[in-house]
Protein backbone atom coordinates (compact mmCIF):
# COMPACT_ATOMS: atom_id res chain seq x y z
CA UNK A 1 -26.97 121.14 5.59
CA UNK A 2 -24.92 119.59 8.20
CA UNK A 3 -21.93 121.30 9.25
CA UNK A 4 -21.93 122.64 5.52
CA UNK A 5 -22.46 119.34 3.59
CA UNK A 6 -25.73 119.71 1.67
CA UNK A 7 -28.47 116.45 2.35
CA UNK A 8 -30.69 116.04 -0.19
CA UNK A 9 -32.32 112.63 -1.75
CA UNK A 10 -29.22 112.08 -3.79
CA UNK A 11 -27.10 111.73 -0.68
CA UNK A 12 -27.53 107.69 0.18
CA UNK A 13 -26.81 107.07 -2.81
CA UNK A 14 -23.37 108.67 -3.09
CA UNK A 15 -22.57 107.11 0.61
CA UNK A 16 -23.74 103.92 -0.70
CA UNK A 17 -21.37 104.14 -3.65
CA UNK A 18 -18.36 105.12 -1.69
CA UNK A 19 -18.88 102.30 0.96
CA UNK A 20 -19.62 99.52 -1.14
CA UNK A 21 -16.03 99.54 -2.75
CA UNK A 22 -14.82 99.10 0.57
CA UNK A 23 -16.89 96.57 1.60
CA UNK A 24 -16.09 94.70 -1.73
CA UNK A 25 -12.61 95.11 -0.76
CA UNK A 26 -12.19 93.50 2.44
CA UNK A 27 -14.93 90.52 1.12
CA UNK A 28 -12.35 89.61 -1.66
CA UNK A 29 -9.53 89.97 -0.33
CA UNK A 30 -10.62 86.29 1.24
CA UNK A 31 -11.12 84.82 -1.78
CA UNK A 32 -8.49 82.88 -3.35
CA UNK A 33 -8.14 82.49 -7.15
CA UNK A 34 -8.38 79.30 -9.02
CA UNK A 35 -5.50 80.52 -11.53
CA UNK A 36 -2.41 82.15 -11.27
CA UNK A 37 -3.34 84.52 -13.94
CA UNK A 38 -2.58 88.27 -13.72
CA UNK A 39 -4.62 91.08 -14.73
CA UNK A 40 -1.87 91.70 -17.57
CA UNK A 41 -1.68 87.82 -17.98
CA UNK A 42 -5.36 87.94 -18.26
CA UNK A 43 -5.87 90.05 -21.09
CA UNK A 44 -2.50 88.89 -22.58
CA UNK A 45 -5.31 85.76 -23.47
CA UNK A 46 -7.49 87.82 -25.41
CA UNK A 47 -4.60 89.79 -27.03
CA UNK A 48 -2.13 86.87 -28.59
CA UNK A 49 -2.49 84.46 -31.32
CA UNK A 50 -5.88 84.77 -33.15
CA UNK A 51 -8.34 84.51 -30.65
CA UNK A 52 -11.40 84.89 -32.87
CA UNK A 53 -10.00 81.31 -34.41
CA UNK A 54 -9.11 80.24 -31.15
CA UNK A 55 -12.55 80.95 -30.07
CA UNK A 56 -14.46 79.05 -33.21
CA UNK A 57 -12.28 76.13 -32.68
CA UNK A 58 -13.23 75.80 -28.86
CA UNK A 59 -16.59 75.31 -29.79
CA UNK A 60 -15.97 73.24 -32.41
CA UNK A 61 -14.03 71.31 -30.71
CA UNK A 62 -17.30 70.47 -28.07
CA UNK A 63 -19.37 69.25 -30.79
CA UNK A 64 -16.59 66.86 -32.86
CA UNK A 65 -18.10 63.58 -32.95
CA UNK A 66 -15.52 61.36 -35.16
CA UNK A 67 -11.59 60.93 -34.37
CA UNK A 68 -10.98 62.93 -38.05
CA UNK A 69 -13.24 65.52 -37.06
CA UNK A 70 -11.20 65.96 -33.43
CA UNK A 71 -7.57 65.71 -35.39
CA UNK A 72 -9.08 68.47 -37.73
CA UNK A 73 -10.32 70.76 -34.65
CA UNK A 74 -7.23 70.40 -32.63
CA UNK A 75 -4.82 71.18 -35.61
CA UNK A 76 -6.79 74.56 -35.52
CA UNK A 77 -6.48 74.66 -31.81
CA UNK A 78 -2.76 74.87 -32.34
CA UNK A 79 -2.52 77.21 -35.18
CA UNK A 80 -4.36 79.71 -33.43
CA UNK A 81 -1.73 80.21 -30.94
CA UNK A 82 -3.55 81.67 -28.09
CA UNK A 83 -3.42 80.90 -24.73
CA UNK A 84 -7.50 80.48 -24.66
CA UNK A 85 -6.51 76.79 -26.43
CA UNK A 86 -4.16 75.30 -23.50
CA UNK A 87 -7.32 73.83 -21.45
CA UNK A 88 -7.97 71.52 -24.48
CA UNK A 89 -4.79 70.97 -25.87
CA UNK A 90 -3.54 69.63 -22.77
CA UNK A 91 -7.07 67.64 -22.29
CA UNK A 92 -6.25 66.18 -26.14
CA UNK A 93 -3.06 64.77 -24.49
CA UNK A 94 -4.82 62.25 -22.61
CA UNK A 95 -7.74 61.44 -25.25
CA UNK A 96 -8.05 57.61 -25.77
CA UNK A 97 -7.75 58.02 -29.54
CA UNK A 98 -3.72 57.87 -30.96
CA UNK A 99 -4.43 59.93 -33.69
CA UNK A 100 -5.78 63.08 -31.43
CA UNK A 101 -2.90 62.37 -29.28
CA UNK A 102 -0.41 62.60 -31.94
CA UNK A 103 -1.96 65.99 -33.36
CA UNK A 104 -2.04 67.28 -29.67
CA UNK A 105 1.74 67.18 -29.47
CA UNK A 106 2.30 68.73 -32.54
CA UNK A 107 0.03 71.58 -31.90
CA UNK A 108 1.15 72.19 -29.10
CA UNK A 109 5.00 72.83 -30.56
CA UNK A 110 3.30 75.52 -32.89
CA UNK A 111 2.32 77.24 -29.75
CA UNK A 112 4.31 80.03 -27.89
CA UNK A 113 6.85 78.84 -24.65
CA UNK A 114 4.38 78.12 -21.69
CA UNK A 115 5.34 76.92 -18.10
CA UNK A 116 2.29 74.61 -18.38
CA UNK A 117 2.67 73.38 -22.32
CA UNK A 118 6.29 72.66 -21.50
CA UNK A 119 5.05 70.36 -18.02
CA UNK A 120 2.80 68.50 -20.41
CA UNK A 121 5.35 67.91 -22.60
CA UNK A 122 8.18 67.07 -20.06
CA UNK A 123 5.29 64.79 -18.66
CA UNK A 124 4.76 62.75 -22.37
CA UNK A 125 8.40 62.75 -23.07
CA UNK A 126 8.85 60.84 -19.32
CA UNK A 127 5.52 58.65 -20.38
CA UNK A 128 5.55 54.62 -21.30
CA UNK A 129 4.07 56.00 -24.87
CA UNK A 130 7.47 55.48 -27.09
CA UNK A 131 6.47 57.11 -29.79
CA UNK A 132 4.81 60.02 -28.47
CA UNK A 133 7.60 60.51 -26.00
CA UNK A 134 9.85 60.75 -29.52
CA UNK A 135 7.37 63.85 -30.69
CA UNK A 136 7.63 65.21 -27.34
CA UNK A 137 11.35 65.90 -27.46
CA UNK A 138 10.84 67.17 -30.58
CA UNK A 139 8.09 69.72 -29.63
CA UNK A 140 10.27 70.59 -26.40
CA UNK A 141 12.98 71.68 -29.44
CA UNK A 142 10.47 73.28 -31.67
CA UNK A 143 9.37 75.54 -28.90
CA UNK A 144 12.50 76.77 -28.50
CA UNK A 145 11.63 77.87 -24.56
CA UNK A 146 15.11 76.72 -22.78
CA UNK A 147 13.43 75.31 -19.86
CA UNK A 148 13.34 72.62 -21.94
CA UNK A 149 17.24 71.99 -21.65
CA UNK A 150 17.29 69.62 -18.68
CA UNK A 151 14.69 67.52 -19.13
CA UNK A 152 15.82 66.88 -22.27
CA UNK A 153 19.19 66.65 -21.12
CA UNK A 154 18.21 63.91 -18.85
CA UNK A 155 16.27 61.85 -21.48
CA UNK A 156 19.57 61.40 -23.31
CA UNK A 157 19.47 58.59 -20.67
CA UNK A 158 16.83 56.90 -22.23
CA UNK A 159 16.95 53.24 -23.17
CA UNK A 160 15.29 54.12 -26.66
CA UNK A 161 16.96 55.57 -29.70
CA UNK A 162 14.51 57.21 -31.19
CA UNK A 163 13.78 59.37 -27.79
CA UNK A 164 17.65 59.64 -27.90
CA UNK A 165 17.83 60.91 -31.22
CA UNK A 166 15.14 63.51 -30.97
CA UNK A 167 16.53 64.68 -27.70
CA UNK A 168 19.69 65.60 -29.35
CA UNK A 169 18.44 67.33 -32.11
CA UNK A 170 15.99 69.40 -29.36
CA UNK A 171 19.07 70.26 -27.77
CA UNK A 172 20.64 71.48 -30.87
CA UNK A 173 17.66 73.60 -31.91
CA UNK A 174 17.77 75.25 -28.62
CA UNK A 175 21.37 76.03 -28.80
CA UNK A 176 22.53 73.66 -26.03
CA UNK A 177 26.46 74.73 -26.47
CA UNK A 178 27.89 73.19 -23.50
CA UNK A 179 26.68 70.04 -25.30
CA UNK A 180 28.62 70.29 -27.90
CA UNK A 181 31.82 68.85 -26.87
CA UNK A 182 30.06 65.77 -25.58
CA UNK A 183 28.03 65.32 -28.61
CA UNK A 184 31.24 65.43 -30.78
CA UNK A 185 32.58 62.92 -27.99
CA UNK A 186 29.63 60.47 -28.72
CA UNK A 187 29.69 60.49 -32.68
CA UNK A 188 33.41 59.25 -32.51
CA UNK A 189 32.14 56.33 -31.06
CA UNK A 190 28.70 55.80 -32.22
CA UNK A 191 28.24 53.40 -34.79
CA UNK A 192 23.63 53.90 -35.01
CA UNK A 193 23.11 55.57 -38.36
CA UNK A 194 20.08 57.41 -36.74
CA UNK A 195 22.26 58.88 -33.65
CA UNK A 196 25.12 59.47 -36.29
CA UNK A 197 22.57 61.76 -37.92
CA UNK A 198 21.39 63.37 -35.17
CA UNK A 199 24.49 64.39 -33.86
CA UNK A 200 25.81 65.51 -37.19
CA UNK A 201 22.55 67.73 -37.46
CA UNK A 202 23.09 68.97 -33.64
CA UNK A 203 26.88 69.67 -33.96
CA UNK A 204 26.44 71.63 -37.23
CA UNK A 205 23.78 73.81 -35.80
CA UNK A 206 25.78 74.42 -32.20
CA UNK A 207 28.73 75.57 -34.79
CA UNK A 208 31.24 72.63 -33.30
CA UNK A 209 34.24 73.35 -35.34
CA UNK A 210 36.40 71.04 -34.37
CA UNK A 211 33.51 68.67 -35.55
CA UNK A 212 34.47 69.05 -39.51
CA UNK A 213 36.87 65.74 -40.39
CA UNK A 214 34.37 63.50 -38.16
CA UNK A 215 31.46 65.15 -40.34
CA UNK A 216 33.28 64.95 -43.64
CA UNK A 217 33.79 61.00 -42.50
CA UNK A 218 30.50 60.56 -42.33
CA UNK A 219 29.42 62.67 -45.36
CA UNK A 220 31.96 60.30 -47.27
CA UNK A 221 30.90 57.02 -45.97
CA UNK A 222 27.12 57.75 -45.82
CA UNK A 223 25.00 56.23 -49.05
CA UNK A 224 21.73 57.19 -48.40
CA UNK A 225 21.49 60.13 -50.54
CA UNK A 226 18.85 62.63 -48.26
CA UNK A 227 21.58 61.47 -45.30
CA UNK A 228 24.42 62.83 -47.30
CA UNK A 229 22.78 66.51 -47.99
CA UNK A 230 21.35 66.82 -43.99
CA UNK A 231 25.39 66.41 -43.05
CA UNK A 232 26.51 68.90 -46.02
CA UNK A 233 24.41 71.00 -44.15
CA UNK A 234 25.79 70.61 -41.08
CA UNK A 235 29.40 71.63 -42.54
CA UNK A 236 27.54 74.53 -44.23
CA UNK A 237 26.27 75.69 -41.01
CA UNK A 238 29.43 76.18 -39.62
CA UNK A 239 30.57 79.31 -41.80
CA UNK A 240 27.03 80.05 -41.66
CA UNK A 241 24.50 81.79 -43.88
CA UNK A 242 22.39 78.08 -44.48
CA UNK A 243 20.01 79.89 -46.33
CA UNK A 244 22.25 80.22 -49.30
CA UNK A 245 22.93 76.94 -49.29
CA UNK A 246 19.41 75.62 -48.95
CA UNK A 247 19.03 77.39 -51.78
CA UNK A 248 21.79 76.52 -53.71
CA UNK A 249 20.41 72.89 -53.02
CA UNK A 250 16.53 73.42 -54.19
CA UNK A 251 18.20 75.15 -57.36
CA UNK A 252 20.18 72.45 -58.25
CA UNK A 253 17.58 69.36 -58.01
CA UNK A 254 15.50 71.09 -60.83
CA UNK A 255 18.46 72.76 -62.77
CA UNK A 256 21.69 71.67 -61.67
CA UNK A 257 23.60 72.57 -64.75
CA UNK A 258 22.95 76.23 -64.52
CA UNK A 259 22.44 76.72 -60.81
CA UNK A 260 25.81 75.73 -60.28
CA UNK A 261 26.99 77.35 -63.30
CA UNK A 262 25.80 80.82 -61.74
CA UNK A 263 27.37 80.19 -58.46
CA UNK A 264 30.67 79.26 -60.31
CA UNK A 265 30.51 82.72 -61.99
CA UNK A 266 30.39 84.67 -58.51
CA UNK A 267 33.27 82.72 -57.59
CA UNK A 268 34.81 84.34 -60.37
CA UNK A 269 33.59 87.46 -59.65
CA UNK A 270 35.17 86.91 -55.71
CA UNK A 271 38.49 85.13 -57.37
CA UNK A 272 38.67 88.57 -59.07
CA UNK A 273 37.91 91.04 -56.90
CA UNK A 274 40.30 89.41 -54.44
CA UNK A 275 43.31 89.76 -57.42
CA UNK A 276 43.68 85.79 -57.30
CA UNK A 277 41.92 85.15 -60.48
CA UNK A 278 45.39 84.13 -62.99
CA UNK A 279 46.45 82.34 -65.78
CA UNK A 280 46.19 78.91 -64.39
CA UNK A 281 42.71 79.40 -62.71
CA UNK A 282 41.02 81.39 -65.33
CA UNK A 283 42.09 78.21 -67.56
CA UNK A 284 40.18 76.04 -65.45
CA UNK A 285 36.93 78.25 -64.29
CA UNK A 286 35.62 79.66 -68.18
CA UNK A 287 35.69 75.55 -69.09
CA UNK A 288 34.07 74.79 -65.93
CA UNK A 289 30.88 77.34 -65.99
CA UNK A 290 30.76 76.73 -70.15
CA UNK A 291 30.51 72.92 -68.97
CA UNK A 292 27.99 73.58 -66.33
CA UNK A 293 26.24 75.84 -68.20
CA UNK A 294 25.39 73.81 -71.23
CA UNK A 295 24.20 70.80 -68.77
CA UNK A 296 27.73 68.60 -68.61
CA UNK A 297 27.54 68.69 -64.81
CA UNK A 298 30.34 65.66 -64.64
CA UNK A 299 32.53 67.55 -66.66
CA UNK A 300 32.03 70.92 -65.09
CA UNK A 301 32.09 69.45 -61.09
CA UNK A 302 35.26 67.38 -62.39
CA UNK A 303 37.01 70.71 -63.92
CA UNK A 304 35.57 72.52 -60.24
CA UNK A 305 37.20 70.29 -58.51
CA UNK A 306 40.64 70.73 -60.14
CA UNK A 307 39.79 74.58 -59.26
CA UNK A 308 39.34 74.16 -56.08
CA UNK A 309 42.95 72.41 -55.79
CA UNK A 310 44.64 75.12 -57.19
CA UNK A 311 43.02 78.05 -54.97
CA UNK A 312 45.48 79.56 -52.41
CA UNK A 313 42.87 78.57 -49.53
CA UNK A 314 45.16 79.37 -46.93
CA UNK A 315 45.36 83.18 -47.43
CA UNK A 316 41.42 83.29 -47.60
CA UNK A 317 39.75 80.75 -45.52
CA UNK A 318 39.85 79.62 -42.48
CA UNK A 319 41.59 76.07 -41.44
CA UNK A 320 37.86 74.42 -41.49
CA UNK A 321 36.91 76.17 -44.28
CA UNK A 322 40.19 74.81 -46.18
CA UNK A 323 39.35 71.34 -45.40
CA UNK A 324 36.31 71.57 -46.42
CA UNK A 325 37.20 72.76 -49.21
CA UNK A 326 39.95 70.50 -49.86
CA UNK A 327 38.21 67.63 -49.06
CA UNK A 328 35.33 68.62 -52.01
CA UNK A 329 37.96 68.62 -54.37
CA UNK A 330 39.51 65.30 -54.25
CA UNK A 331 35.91 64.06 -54.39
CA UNK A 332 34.81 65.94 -57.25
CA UNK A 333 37.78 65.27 -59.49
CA UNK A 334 36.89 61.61 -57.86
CA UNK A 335 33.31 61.16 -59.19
CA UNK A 336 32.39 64.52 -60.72
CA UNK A 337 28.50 64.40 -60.38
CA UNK A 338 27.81 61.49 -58.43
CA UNK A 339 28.08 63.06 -55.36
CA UNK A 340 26.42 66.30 -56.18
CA UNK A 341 26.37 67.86 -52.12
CA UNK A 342 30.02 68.17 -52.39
CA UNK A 343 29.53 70.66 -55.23
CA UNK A 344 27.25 72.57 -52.95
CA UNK A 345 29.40 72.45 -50.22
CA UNK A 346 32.47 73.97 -52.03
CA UNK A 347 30.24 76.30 -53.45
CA UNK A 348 28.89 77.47 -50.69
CA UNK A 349 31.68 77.21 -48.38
CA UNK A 350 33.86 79.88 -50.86
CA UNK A 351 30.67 82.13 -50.85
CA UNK A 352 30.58 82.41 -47.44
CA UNK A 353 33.75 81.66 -45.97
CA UNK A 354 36.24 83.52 -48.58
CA UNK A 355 37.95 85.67 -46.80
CA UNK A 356 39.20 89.18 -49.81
């Protein structure tokens, strides 16, 4: 013993074990990583996404020999969503192949907000590559990470509709409000069907009231029929609740007759719950669901839109839900089914925005 500490053979060993530490202390505190990850960032790779897929598609991704075999690999890359991925997403960006590149900007939007994912982007949108730059802005939106706001805020600039389009829709998906007044300002006098569309699609989704006559304008003038429903939905948006009309839309491209039918019939319901439901309207609304319901659509969206004339909007909606409104009735009494959005519009406009 020495001054009471017992020596025996086991001694240099627990010395060496206490020292060492030390030493391996003041030896790495020299070295300088080659990452910026944290020990909770660290794991954080192991721990999101799938990384048993992300894993399995690393390696695969080594031994793809053909450009469909890369595409394939990097899809998977992307679906996995873990951060394990970013080395050769990023690596795909630059890949000589067009095809690769394409799929490397679109699996990258399927992945979570990442400083360095959102730099490559930023970096492709800037690029000479028009098309890619295009997909870029919309990955940047799909992200939803609001880093994203300036840059694409400053490729509004761009020479290059199609960049300029999908920058304004990014901006809309991220919730861009202070863009919303300048958007509206820029439809007014935009005459590009494509930007028209775009800022329609932003403007509904940023919930731009004062943005409802210059969207009914366009969902009046507008043939292309796909064109039409994207800006219905833009005026549905803005009483909110899209789902139901999404859904009022699939419904009525397999079975108009009695999707609308049913919708007419909670109207009812509303209309009665609400005390509204009298003489005059309940005249109108039995023809108009028995009309509907046996497959007349013309007749039935002809005798809706006489309905929706007689309503007492004003004590129930809102002023842009009354013009909406409004605005579906003259063109249903107009051209009954032709024009079968504005059906879902009124529809969905007194579902959501009636007011007991």
């Amino acid at each position: 013993k020495v001054l009471g500490v017992p020596i025996d053979p086991y001694t240099p060993l627990f010395l060496l074990s206490a020292a060492l530490p030390i030493l391996a202390a003041f030896f790495f505190a020299a070295v300088r990583a080659d990452a910026d990850y944290g020990v909770g960032e660290f794991a954080g790779l192991f721990l999101r996404g799938n990384p048993v897929m992300a894993l399995r598609s690393l390696v695969s991704y080594q031994f793809a020999r053909n450009e469909a075999a890369v595409v394939a690999v990097t899809a998977r890359l992307g679906e996995s969503q873990s951060r394990l991925t970013e080395d050769e997403l990023v690596e795909a960006l630059h890949d000589p192949r067009y095809h690769v590149r394409m799929e490397a900007v679109v699996s990258i939007a399927r992945m979570r907000p990442d400083k360095r994912l959102i730099q490559a982007m930023v970096e492709i949108l800037n690029g000479t590559e028009l098309s890619l730059s295009a997909m870029a802005a919309w990955a940047l939106g799909r992200m939803g990470d609001p880093a994203a706001i300036p840059h694409l805020r400053a490729a509004l600039a761009s020479p290059f509709r199609s960049i300029q389009a999908q920058c304004i829709r990014g901006l809309g998906a991220l919730g861009d409000t202070e863009m919303g007044t300048v958007f509206l300002e820029r439809l007014r006098g935009e005459s590009d069907r494509g930007l028209q569309m775009a800022y329609a699609s932003s403007l509904g989704k940023l919930g731009v009231i004062d943005a409802v006559n210059d969207l009914l304008k366009l969902l009046y003038t507008f043939k292309n029929k796909g064109a039409r429903l994207e800006v219905a939905l833009a005026l549905a948006r803005l009483h909110g609740d899209e789902h139901y009309f999404v859904q009022l839309a699939r419904q009525m491209r397999t079975d108009p007759g009695t999707a609308a039918a049913l919708a007419v019939d909670s109207i009812q319901k509303q209309l009665k719950k609400s005390g509204e439901l009298d003489d005059t309207l309940a005249a109108l609304i039995e023809p108009c669901i028995d009309a509907l319901a046996h497959g007349d659509t013309n007749r039935g969206a002809a005798l809706l839109g006489r309905l929706l004339a007689e309503l007492p909007l004003e004590r129930h909606c809102d002023a842009a839900g009354e013009t909406i409104i409004r605005e579906c009735a003259t063109q249903l009494i107009g051209h009954g089914d032709e024009r079968m959005e504005y059906l879902a519009l009124a529809l969905h406009t007194l579902h959501v925005g009636w007011r007991p």
